[in-house]
C-alpha atoms as a PDB file:
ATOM      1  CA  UNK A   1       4.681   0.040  13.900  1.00  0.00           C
ATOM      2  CA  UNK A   2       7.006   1.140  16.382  1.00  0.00           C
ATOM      3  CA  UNK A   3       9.114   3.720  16.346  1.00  0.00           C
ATOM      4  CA  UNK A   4      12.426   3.957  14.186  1.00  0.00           C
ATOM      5  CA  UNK A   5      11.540   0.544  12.708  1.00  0.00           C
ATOM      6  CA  UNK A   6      12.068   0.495   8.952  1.00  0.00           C
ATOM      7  CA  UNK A   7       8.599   0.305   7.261  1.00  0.00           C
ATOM      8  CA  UNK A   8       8.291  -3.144   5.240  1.00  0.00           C
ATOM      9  CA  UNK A   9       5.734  -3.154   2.436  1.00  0.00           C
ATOM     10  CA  UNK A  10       4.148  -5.560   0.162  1.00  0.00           C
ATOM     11  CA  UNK A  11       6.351  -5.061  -2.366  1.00  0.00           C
ATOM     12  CA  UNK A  12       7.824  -7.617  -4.130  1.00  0.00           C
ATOM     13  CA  UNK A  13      11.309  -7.867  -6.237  1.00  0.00           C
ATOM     14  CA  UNK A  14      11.328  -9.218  -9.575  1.00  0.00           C
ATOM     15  CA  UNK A  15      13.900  -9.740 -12.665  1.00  0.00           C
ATOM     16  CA  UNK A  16      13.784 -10.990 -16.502  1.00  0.00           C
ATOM     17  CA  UNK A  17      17.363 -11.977 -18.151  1.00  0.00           C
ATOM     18  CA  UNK A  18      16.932 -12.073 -22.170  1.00  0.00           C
ATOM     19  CA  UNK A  19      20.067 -12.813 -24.620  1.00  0.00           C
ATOM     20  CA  UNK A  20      19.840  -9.921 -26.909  1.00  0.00           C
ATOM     21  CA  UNK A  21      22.124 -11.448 -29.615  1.00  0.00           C
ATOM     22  CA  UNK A  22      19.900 -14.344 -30.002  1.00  0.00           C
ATOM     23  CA  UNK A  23      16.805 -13.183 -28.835  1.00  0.00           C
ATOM     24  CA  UNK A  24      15.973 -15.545 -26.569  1.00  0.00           C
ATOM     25  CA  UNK A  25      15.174 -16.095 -22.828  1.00  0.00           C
ATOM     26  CA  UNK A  26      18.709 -16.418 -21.209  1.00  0.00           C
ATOM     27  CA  UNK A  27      18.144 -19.644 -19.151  1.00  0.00           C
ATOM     28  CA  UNK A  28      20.267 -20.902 -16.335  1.00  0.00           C
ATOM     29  CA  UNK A  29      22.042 -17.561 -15.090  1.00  0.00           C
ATOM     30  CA  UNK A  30      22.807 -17.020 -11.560  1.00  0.00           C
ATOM     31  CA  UNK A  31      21.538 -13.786 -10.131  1.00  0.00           C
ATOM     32  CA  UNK A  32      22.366 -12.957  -6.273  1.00  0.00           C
ATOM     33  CA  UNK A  33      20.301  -9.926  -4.544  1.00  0.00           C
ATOM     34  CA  UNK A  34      22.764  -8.454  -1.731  1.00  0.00           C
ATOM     35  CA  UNK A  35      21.533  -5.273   0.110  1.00  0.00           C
ATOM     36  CA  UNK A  36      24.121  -2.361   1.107  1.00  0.00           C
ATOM     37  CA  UNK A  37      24.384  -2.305   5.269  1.00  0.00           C
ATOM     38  CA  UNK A  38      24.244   1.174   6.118  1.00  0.00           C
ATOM     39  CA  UNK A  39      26.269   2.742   7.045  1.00  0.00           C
ATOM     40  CA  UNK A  40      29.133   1.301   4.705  1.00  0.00           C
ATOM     41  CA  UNK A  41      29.863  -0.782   2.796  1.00  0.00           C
ATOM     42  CA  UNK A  42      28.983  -4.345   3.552  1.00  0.00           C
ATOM     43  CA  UNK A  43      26.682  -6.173   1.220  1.00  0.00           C
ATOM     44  CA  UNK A  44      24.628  -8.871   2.514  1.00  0.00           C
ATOM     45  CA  UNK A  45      23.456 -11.572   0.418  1.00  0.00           C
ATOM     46  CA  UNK A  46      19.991 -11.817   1.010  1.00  0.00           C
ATOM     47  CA  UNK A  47      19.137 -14.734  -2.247  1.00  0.00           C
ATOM     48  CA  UNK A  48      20.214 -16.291  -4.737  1.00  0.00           C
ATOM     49  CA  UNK A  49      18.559 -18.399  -7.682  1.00  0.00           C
ATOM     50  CA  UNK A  50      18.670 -19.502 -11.134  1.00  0.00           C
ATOM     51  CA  UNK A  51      16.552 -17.978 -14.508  1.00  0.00           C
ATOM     52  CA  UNK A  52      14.258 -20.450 -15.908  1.00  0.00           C
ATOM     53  CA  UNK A  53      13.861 -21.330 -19.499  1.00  0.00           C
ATOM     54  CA  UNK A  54      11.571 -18.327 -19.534  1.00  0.00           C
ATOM     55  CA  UNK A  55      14.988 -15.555 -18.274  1.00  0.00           C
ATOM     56  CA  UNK A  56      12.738 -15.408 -14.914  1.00  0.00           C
ATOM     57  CA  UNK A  57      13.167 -16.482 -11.095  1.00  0.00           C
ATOM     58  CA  UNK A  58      11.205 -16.360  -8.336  1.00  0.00           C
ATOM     59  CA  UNK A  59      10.715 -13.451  -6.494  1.00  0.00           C
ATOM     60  CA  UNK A  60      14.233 -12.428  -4.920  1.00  0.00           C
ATOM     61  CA  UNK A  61      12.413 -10.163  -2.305  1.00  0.00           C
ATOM     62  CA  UNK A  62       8.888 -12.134  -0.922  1.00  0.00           C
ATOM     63  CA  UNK A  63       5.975  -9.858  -0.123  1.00  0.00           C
ATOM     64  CA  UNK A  64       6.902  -7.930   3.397  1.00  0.00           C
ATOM     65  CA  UNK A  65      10.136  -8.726   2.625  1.00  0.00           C
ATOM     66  CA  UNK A  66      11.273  -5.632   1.124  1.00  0.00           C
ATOM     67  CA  UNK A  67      12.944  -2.460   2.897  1.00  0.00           C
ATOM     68  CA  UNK A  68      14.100   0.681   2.176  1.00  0.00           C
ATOM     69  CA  UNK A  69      17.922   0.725   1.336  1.00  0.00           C
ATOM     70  CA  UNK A  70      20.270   0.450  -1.282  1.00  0.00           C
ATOM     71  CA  UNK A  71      20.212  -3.223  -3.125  1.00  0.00           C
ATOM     72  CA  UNK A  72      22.305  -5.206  -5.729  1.00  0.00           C
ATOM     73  CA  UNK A  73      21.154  -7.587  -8.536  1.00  0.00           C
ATOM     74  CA  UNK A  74      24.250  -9.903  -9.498  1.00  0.00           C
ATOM     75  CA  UNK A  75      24.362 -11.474 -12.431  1.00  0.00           C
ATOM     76  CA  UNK A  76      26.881 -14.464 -12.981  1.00  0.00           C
ATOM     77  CA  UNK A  77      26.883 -13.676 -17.167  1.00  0.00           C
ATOM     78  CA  UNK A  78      30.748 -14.929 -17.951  1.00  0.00           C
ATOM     79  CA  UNK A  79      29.318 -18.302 -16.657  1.00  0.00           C
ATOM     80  CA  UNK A  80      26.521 -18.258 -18.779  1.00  0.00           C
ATOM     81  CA  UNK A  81      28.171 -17.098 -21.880  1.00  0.00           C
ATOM     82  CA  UNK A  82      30.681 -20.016 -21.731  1.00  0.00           C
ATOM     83  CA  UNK A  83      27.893 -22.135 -21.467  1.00  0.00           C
ATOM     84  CA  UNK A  84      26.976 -21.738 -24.634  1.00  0.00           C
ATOM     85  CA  UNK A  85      30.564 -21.488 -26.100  1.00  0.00           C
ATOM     86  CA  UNK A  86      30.844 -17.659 -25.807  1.00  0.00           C
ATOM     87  CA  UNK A  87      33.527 -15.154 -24.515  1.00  0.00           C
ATOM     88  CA  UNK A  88      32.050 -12.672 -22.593  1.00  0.00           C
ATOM     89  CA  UNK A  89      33.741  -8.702 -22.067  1.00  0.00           C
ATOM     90  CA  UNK A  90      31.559  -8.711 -18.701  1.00  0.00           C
ATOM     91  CA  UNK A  91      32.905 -11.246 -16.292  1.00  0.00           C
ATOM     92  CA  UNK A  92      29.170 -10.410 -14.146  1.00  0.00           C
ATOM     93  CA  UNK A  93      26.759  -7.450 -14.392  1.00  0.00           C
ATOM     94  CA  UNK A  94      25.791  -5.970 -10.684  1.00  0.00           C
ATOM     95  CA  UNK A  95      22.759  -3.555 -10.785  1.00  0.00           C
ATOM     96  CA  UNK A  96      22.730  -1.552  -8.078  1.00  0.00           C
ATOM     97  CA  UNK A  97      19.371   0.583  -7.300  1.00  0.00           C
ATOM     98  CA  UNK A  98      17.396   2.347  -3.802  1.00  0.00           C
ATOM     99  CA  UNK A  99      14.097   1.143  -2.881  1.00  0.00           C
ATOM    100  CA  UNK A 100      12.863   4.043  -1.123  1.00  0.00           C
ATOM    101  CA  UNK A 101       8.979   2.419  -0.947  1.00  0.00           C
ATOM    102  CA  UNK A 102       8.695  -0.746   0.119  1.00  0.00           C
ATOM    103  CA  UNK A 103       5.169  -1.567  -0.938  1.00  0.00           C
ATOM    104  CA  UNK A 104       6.103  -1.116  -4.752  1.00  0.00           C
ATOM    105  CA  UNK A 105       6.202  -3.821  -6.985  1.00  0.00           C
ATOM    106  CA  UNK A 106       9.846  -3.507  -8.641  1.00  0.00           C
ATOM    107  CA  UNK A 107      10.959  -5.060 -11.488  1.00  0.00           C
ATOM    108  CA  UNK A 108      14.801  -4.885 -12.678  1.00  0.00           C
ATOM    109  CA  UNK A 109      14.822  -6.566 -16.086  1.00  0.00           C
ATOM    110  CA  UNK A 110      18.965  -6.919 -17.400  1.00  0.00           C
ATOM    111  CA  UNK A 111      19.234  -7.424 -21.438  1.00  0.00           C
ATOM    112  CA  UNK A 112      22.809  -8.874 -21.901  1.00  0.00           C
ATOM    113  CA  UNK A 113      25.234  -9.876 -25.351  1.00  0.00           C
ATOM    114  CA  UNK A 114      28.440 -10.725 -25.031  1.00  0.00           C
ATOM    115  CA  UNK A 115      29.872  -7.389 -25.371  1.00  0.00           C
ATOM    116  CA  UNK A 116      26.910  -5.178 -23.942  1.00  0.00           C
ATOM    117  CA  UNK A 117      23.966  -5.133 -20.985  1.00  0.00           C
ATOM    118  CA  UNK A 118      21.015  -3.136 -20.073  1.00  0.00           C
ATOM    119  CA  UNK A 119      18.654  -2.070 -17.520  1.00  0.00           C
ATOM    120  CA  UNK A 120      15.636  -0.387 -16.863  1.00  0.00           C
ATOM    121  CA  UNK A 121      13.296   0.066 -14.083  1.00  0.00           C
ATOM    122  CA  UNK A 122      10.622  -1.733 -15.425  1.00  0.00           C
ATOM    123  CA  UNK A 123       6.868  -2.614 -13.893  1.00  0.00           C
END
């Protein structure tokens, strides 16, 4: 490892998008991971991808992937409300969170409703 070079784990970035007014898996919602370019405050889109039927994507940060820094989970909800006929107060949901170890295993799940969202750090 040489020296100054940002340690890169085995961690691995995951999310789960559930539709707490129906209580379902919310399917088809775009989520983009940017991370914060220090120093300031340029976010780089790093990937982007669609929830399954199941609220779930792929991994948006691959084994050695992950560094430590400042990230942001976007979440394209207003999009996905109208899909299903609904206003939404949220026009998107960004999550922003540090990964100071980048061999964890992190998981970011977002519960949304048309006028209301959540997050947790969950495992």
């Amino acid at each position: 490892q040489a020296e100054g070079m940002p340690e890169v784990g085995k961690g691995t970035l995951t999310t789960h998008v559930l539709n707490t007014a129906s209580g379902l898996p919310a399917a088809g919602l775009v989520v983009r991971l940017a991370q914060l370019q220090e120093p300031g405050t340029q976010w780089k889109e790093l990937a982007q991808r669609h929830t399954d039927a199941d609220g779930r994507c792929q991994p948006l940060l691959a084994p050695g992937q992950a560094k430590a820094g400042t990230y942001k989970l976007h979440f394209e909800t207003a999009e996905y409300w109208q899909g299903l006929g609904h206003t939404s107060f949220y026009p998107f949901v960004e999550v922003v969170f540090i990964i100071t170890d980048p061999a964890q295993k992190l998981h970011v799940p977002l519960l949304i409703s048309p006028y209301s969202y959540t997050t947790y750090r969950g495992s």
